[in-house]
PDB file of N, CA and C in Angstrom:
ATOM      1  N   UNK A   1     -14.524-118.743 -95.010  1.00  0.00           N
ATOM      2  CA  UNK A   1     -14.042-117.372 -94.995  1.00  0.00           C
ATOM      3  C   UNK A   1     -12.811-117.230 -94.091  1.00  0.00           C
ATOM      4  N   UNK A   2     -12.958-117.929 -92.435  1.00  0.00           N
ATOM      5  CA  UNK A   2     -11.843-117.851 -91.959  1.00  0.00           C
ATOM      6  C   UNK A   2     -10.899-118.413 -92.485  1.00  0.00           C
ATOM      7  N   UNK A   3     -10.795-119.472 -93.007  1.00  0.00           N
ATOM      8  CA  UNK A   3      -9.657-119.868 -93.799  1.00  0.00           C
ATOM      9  C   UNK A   3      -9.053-119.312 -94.971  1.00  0.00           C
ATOM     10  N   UNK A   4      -9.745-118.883 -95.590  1.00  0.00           N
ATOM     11  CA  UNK A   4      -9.156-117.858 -96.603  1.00  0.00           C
ATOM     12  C   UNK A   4      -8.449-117.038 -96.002  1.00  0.00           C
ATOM     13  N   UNK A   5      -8.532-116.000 -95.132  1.00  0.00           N
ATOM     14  CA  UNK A   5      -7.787-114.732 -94.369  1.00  0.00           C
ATOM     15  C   UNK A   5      -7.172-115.476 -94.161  1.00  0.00           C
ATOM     16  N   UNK A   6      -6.483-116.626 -93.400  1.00  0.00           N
ATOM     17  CA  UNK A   6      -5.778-117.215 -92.298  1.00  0.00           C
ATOM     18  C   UNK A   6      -4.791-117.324 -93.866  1.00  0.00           C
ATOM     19  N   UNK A   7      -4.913-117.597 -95.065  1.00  0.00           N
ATOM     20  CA  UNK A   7      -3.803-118.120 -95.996  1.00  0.00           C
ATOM     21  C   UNK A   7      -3.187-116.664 -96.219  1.00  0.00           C
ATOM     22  N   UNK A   8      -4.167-116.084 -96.721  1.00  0.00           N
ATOM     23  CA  UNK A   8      -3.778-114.440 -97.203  1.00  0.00           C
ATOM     24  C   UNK A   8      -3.153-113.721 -95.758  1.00  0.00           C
ATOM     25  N   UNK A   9      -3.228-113.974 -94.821  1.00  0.00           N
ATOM     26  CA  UNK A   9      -2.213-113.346 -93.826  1.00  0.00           C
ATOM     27  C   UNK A   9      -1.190-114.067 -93.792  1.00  0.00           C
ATOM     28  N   UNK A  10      -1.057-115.348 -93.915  1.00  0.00           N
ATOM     29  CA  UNK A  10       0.429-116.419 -94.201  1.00  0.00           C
ATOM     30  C   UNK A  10       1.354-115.882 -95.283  1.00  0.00           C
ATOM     31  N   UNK A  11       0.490-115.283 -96.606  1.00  0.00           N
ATOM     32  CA  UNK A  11       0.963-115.110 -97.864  1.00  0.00           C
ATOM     33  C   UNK A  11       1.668-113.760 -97.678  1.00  0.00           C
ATOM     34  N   UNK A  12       0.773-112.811 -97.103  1.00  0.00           N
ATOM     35  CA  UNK A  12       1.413-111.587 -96.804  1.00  0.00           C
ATOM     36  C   UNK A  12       2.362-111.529 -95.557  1.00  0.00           C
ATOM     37  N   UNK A  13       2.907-112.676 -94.757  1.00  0.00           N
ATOM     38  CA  UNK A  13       4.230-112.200 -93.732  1.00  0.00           C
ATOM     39  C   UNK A  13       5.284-112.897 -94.692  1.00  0.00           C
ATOM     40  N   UNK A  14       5.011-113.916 -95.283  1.00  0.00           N
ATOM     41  CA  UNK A  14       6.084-114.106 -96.573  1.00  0.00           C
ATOM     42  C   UNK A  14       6.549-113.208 -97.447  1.00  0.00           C
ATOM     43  N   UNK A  15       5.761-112.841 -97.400  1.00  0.00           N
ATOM     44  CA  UNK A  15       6.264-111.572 -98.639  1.00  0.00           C
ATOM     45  C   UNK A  15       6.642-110.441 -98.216  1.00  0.00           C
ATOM     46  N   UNK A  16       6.276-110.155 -97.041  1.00  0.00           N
ATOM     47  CA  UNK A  16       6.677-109.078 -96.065  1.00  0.00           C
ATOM     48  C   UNK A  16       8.630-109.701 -95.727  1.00  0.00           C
ATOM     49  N   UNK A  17       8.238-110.637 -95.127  1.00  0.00           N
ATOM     50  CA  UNK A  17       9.775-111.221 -94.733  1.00  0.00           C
ATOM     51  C   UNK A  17      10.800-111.545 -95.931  1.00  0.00           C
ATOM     52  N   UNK A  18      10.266-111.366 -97.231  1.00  0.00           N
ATOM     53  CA  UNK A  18      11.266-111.492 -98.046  1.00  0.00           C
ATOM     54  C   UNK A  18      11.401-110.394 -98.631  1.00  0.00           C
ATOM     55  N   UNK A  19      10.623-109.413 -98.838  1.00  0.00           N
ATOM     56  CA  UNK A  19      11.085-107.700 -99.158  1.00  0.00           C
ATOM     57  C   UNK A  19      11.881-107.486 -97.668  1.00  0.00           C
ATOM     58  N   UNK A  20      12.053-107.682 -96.439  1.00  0.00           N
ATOM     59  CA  UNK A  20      13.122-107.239 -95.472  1.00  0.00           C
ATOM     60  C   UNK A  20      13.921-107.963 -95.683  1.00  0.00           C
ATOM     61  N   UNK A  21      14.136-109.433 -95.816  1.00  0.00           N
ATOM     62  CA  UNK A  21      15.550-109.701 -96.076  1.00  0.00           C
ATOM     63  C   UNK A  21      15.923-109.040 -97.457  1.00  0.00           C
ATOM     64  N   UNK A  22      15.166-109.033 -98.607  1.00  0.00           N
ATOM     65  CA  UNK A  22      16.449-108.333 -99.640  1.00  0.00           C
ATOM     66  C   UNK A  22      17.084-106.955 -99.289  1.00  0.00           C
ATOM     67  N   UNK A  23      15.939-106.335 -98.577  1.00  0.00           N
ATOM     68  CA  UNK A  23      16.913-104.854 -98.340  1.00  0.00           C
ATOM     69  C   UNK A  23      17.391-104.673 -97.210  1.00  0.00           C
ATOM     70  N   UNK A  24      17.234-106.075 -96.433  1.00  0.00           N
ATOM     71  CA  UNK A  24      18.682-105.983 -95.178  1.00  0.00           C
ATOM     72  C   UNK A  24      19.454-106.628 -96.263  1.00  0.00           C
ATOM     73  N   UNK A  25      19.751-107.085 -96.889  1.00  0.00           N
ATOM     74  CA  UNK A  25      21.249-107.744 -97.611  1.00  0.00           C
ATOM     75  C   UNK A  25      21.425-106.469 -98.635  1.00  0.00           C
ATOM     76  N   UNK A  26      20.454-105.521 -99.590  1.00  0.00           N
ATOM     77  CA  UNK A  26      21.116-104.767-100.558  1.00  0.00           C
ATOM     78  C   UNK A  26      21.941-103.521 -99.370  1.00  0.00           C
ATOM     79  N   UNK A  27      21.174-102.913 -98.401  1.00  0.00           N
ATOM     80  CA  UNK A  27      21.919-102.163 -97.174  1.00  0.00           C
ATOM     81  C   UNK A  27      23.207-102.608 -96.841  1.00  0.00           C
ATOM     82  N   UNK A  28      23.546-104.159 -96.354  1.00  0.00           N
ATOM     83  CA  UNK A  28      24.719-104.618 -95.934  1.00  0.00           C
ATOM     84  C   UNK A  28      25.280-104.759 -96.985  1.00  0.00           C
ATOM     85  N   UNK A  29      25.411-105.061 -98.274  1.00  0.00           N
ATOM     86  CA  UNK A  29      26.119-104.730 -99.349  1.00  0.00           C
ATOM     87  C   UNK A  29      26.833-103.862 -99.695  1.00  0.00           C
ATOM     88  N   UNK A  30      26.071-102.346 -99.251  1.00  0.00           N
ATOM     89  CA  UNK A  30      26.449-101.244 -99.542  1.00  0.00           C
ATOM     90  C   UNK A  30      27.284-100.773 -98.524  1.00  0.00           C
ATOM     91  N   UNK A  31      26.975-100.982 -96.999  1.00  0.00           N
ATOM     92  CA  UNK A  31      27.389-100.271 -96.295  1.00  0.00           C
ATOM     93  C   UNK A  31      28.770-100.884 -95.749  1.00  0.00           C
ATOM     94  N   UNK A  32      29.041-102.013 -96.668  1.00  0.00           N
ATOM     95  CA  UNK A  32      30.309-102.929 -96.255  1.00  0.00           C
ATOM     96  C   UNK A  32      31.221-102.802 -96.984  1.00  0.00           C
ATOM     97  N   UNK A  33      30.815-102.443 -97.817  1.00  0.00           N
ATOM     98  CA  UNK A  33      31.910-101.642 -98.951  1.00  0.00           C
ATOM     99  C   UNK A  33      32.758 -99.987 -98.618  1.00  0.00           C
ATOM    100  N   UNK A  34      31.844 -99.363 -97.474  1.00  0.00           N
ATOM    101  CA  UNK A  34      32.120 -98.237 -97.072  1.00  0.00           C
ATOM    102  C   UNK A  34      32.720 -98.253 -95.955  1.00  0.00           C
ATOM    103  N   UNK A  35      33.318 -99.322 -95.379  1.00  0.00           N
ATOM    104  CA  UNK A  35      33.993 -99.762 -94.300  1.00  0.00           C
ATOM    105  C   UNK A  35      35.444 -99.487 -94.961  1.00  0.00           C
ATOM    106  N   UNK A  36      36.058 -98.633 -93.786  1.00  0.00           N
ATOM    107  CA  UNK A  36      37.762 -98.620 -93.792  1.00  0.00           C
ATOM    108  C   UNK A  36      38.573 -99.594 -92.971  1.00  0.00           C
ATOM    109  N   UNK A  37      39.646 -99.927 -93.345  1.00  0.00           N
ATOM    110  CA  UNK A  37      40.805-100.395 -92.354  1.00  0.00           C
ATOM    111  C   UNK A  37      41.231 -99.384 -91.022  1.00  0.00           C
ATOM    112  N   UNK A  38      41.371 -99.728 -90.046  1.00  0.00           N
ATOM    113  CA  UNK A  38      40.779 -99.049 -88.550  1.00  0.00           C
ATOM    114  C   UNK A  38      39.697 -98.314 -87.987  1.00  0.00           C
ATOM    115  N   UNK A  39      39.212 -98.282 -88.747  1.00  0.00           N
ATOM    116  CA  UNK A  39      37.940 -98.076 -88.367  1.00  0.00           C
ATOM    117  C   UNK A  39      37.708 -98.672 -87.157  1.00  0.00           C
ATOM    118  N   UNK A  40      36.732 -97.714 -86.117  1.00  0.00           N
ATOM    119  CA  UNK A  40      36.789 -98.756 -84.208  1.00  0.00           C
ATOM    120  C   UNK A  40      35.381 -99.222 -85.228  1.00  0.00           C
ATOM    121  N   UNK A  41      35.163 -99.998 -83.972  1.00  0.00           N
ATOM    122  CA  UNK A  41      34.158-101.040 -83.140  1.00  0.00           C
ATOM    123  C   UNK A  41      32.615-100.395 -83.717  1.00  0.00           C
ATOM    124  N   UNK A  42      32.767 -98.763 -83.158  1.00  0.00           N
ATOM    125  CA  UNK A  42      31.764 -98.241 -83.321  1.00  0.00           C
ATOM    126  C   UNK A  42      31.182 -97.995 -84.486  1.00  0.00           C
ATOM    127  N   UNK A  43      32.083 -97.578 -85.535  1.00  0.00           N
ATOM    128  CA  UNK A  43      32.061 -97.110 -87.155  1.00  0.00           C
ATOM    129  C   UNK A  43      31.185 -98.219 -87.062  1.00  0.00           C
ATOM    130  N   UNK A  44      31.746 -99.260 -87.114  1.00  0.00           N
ATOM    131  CA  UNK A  44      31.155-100.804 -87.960  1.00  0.00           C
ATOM    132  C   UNK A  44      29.917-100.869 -87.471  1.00  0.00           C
ATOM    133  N   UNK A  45      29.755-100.759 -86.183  1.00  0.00           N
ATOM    134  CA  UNK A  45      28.384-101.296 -85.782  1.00  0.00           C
ATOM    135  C   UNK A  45      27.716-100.300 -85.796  1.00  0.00           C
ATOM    136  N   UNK A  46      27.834 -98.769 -86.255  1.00  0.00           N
ATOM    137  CA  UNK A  46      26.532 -97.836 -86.910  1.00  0.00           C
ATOM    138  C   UNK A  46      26.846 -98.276 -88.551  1.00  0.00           C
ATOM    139  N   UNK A  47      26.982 -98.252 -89.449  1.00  0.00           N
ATOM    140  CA  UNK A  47      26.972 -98.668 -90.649  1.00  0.00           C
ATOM    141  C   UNK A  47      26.847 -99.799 -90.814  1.00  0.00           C
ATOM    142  N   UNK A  48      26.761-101.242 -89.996  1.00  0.00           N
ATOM    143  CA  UNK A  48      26.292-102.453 -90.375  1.00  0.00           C
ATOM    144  C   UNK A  48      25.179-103.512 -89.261  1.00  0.00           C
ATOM    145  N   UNK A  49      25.172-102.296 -88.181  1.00  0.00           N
ATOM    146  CA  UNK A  49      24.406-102.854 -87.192  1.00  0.00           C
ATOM    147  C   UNK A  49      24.903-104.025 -86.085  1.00  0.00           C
ATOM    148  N   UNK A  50      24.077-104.487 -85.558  1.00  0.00           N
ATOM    149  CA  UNK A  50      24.595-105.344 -84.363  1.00  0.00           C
ATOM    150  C   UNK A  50      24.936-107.050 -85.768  1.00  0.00           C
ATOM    151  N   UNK A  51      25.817-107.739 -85.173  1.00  0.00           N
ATOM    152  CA  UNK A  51      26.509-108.507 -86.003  1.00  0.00           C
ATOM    153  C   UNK A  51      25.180-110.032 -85.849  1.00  0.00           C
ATOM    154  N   UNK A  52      25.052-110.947 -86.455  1.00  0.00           N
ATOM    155  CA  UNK A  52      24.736-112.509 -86.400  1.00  0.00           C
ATOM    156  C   UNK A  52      25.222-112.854 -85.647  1.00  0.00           C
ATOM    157  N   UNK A  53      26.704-112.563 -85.032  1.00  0.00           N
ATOM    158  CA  UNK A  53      27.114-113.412 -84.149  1.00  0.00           C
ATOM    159  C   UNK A  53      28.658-112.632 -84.029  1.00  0.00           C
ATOM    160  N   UNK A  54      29.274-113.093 -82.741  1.00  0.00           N
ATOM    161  CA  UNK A  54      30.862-112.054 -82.386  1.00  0.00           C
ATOM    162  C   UNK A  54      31.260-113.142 -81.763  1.00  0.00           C
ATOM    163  N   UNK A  55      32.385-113.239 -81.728  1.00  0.00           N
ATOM    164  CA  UNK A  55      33.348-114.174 -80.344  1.00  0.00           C
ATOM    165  C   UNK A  55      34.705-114.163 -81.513  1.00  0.00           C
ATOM    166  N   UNK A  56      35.694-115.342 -81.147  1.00  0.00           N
ATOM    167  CA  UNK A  56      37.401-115.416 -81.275  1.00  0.00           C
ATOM    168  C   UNK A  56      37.107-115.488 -83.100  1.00  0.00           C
ATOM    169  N   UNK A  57      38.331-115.259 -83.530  1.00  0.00           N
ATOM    170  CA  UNK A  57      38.220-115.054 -85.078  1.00  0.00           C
ATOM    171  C   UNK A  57      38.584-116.634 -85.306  1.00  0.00           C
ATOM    172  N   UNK A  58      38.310-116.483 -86.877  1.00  0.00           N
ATOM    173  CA  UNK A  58      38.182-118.258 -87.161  1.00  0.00           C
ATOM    174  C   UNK A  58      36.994-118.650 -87.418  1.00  0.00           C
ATOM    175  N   UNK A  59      35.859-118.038 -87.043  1.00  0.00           N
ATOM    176  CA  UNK A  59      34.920-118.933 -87.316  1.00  0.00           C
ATOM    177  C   UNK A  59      34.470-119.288 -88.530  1.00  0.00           C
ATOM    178  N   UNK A  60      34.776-118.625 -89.695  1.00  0.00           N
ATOM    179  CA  UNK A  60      34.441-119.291 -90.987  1.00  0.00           C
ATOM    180  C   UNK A  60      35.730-119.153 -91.841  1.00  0.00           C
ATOM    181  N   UNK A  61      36.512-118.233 -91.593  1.00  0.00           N
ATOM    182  CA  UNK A  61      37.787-117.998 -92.708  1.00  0.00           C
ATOM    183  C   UNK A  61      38.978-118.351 -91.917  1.00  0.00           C
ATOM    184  N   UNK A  62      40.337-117.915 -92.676  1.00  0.00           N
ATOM    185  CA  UNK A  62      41.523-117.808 -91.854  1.00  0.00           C
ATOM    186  C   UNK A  62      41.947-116.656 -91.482  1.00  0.00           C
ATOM    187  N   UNK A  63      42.128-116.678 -90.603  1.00  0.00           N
ATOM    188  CA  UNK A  63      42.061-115.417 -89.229  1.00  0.00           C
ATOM    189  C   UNK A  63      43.723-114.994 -89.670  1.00  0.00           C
ATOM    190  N   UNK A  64      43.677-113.370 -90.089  1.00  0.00           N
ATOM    191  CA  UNK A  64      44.783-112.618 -90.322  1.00  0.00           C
ATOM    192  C   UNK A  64      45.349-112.369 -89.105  1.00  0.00           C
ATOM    193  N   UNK A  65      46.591-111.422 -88.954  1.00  0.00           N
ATOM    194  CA  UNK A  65      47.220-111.846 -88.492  1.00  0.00           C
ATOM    195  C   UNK A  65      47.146-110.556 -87.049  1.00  0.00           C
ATOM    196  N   UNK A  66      47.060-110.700 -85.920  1.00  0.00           N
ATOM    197  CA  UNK A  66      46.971-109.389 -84.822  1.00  0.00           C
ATOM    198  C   UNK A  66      45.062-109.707 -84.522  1.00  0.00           C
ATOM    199  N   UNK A  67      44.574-110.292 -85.105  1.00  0.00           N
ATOM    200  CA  UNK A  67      42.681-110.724 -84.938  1.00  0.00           C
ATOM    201  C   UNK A  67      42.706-110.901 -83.556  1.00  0.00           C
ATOM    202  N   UNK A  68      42.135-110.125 -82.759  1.00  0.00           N
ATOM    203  CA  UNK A  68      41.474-110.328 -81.141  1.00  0.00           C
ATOM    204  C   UNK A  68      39.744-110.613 -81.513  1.00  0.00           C
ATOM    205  N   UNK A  69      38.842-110.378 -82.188  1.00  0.00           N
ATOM    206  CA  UNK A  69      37.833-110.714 -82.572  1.00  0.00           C
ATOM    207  C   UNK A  69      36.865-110.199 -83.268  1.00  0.00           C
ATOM    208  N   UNK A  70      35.991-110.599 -84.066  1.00  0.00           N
ATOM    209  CA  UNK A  70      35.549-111.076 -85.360  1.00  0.00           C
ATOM    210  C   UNK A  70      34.008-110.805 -85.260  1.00  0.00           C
ATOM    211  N   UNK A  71      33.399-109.944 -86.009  1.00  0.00           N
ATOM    212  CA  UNK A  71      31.803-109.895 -85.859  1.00  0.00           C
ATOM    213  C   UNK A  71      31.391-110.546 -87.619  1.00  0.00           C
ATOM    214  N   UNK A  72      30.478-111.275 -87.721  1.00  0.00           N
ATOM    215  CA  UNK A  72      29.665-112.144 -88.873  1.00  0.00           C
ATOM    216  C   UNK A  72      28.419-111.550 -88.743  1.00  0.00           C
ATOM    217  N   UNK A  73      28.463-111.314 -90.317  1.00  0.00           N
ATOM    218  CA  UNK A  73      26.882-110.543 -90.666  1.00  0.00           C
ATOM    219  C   UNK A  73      26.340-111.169 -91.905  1.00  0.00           C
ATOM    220  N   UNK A  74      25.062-111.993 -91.258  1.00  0.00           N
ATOM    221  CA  UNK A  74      24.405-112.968 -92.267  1.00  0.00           C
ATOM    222  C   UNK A  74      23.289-112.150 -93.649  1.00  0.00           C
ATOM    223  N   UNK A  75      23.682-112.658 -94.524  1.00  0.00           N
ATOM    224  CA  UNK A  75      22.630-112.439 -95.816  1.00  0.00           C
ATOM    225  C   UNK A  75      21.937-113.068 -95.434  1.00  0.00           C
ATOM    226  N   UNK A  76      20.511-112.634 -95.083  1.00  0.00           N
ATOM    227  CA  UNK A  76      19.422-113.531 -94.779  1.00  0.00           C
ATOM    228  C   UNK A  76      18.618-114.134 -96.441  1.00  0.00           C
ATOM    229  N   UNK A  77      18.985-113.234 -97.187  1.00  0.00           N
ATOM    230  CA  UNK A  77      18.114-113.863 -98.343  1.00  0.00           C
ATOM    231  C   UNK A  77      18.441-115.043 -99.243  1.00  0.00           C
ATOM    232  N   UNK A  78      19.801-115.258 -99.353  1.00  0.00           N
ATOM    233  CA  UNK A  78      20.585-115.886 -99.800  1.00  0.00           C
ATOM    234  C   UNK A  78      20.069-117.384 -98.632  1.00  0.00           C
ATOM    235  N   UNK A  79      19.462-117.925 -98.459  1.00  0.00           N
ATOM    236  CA  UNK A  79      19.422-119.259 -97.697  1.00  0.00           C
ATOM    237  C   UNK A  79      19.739-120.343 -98.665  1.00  0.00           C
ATOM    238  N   UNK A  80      19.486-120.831 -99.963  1.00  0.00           N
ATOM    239  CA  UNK A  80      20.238-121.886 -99.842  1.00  0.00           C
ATOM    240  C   UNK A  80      22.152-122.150-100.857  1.00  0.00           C
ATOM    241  N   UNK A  81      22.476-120.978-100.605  1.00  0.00           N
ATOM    242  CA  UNK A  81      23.822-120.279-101.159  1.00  0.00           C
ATOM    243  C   UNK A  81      24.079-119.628 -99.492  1.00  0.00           C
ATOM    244  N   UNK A  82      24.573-120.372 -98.355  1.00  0.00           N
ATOM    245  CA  UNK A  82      24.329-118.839 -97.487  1.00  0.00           C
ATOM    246  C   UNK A  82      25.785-117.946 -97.499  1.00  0.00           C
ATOM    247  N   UNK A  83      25.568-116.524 -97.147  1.00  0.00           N
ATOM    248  CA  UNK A  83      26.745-115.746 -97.670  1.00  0.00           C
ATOM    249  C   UNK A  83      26.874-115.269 -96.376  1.00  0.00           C
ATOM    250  N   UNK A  84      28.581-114.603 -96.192  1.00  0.00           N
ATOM    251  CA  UNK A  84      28.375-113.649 -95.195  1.00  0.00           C
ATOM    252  C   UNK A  84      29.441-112.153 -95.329  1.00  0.00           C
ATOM    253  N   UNK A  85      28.943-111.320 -94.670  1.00  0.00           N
ATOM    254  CA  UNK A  85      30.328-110.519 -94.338  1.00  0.00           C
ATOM    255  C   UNK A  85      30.781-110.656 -93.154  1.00  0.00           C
ATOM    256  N   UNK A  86      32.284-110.660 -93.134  1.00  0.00           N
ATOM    257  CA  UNK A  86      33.041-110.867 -91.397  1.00  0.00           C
ATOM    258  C   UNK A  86      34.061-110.040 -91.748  1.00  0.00           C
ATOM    259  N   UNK A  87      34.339-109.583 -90.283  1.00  0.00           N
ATOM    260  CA  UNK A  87      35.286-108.108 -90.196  1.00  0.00           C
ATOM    261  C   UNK A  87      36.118-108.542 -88.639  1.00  0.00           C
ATOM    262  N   UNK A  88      37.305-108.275 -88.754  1.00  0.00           N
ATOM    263  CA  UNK A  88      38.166-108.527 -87.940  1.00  0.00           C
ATOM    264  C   UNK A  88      38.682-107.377 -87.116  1.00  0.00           C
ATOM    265  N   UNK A  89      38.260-107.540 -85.873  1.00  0.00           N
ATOM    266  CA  UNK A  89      39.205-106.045 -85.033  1.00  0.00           C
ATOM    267  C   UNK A  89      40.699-106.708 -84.603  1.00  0.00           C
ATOM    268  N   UNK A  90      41.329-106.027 -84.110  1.00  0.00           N
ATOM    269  CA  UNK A  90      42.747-105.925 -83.306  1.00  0.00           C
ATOM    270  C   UNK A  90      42.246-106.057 -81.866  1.00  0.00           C
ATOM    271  N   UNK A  91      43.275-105.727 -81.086  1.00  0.00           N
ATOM    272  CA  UNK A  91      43.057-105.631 -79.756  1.00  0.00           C
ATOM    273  C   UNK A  91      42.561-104.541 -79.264  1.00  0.00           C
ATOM    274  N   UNK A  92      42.787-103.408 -79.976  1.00  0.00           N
ATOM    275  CA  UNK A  92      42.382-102.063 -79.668  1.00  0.00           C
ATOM    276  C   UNK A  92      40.861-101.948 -80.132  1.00  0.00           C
ATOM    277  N   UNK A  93      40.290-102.427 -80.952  1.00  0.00           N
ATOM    278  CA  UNK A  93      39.076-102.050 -81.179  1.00  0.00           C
ATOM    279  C   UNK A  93      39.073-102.252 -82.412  1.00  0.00           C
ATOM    280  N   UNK A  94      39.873-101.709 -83.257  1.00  0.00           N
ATOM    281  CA  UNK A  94      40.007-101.535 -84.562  1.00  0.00           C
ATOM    282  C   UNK A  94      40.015-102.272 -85.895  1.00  0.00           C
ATOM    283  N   UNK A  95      39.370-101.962 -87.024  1.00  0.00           N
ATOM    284  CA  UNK A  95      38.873-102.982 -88.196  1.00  0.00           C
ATOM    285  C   UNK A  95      40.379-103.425 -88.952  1.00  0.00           C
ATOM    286  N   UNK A  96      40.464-104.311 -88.880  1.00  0.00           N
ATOM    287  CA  UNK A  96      41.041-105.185 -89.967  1.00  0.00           C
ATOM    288  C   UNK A  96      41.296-105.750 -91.141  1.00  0.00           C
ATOM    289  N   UNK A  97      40.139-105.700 -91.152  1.00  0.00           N
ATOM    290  CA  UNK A  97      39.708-105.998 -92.820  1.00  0.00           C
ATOM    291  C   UNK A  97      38.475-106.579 -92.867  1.00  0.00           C
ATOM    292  N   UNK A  98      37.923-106.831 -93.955  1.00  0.00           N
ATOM    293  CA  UNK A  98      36.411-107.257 -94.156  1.00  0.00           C
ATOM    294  C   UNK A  98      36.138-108.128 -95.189  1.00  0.00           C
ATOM    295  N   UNK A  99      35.821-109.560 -95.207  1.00  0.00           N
ATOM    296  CA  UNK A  99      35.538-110.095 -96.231  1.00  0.00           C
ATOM    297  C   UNK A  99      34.632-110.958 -96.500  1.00  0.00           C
ATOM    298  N   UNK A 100      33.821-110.702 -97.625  1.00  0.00           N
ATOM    299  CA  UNK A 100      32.640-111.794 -98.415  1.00  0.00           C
ATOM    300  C   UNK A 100      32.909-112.868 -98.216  1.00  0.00           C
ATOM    301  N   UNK A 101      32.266-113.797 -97.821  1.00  0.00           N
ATOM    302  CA  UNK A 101      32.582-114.897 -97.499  1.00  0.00           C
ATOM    303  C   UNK A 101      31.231-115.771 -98.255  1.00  0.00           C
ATOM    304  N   UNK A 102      31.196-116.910 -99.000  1.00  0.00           N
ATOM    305  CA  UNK A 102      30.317-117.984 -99.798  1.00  0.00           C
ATOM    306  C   UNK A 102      30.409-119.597 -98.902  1.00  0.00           C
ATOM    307  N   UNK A 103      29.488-120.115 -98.853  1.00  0.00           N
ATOM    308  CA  UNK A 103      29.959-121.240 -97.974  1.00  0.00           C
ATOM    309  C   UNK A 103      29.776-122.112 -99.318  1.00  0.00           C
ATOM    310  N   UNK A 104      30.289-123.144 -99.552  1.00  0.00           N
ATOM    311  CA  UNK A 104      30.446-124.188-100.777  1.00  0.00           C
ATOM    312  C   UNK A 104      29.338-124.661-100.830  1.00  0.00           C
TER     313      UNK A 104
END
């Protein structure tokens, strides 16, 4: 009996964790598309949340041109295709541009 529950609670955080990653990636889909050019710091991070990761631009694309730094926001569902969105500020704060990114 304990072993049975012990699978059926395994089965159900799987399935739990893969209904949150699809609708953290259909959310970041949407809400990355609704991103403007200057947009600050702040816009981005209420409409796409705290980033996967921030520091110097470059880290997966080629860094346009005025880039002081770069926030990456991972598709978690997508693991073995992994995808991302990355958005570039200026020095002032301000968005740059935003782009889909596919790793080969």
């Amino acid at each position: 009996m304990g072993t049975r529950i012990f699978f059926f609670v395994i089965a159900l955080c799987l399935v739990v964790a893969g209904v949150w990653a699809y609708h953290h990636d259909d959310e970041l889909r949407k809400n990355s598309m609704q991103l403007n050019l200057g947009d600050p710091n702040e816009v981005v991070r209420e409409l796409l949340g705290d980033p996967s990761s921030e520091g110097p631009c470059g880290s997966l694309t080629a860094v346009p041109n005025g880039c002081a730094d770069e926030y990456v926001y991972k598709y978690y569902y997508s693991i073995f295709n992994p995808q991302y969105e990355v958005v570039w500020f200026d020095s002032s704060g301000k968005a740059l541009g935003v782009q889909h990114v596919k790793t080969p």
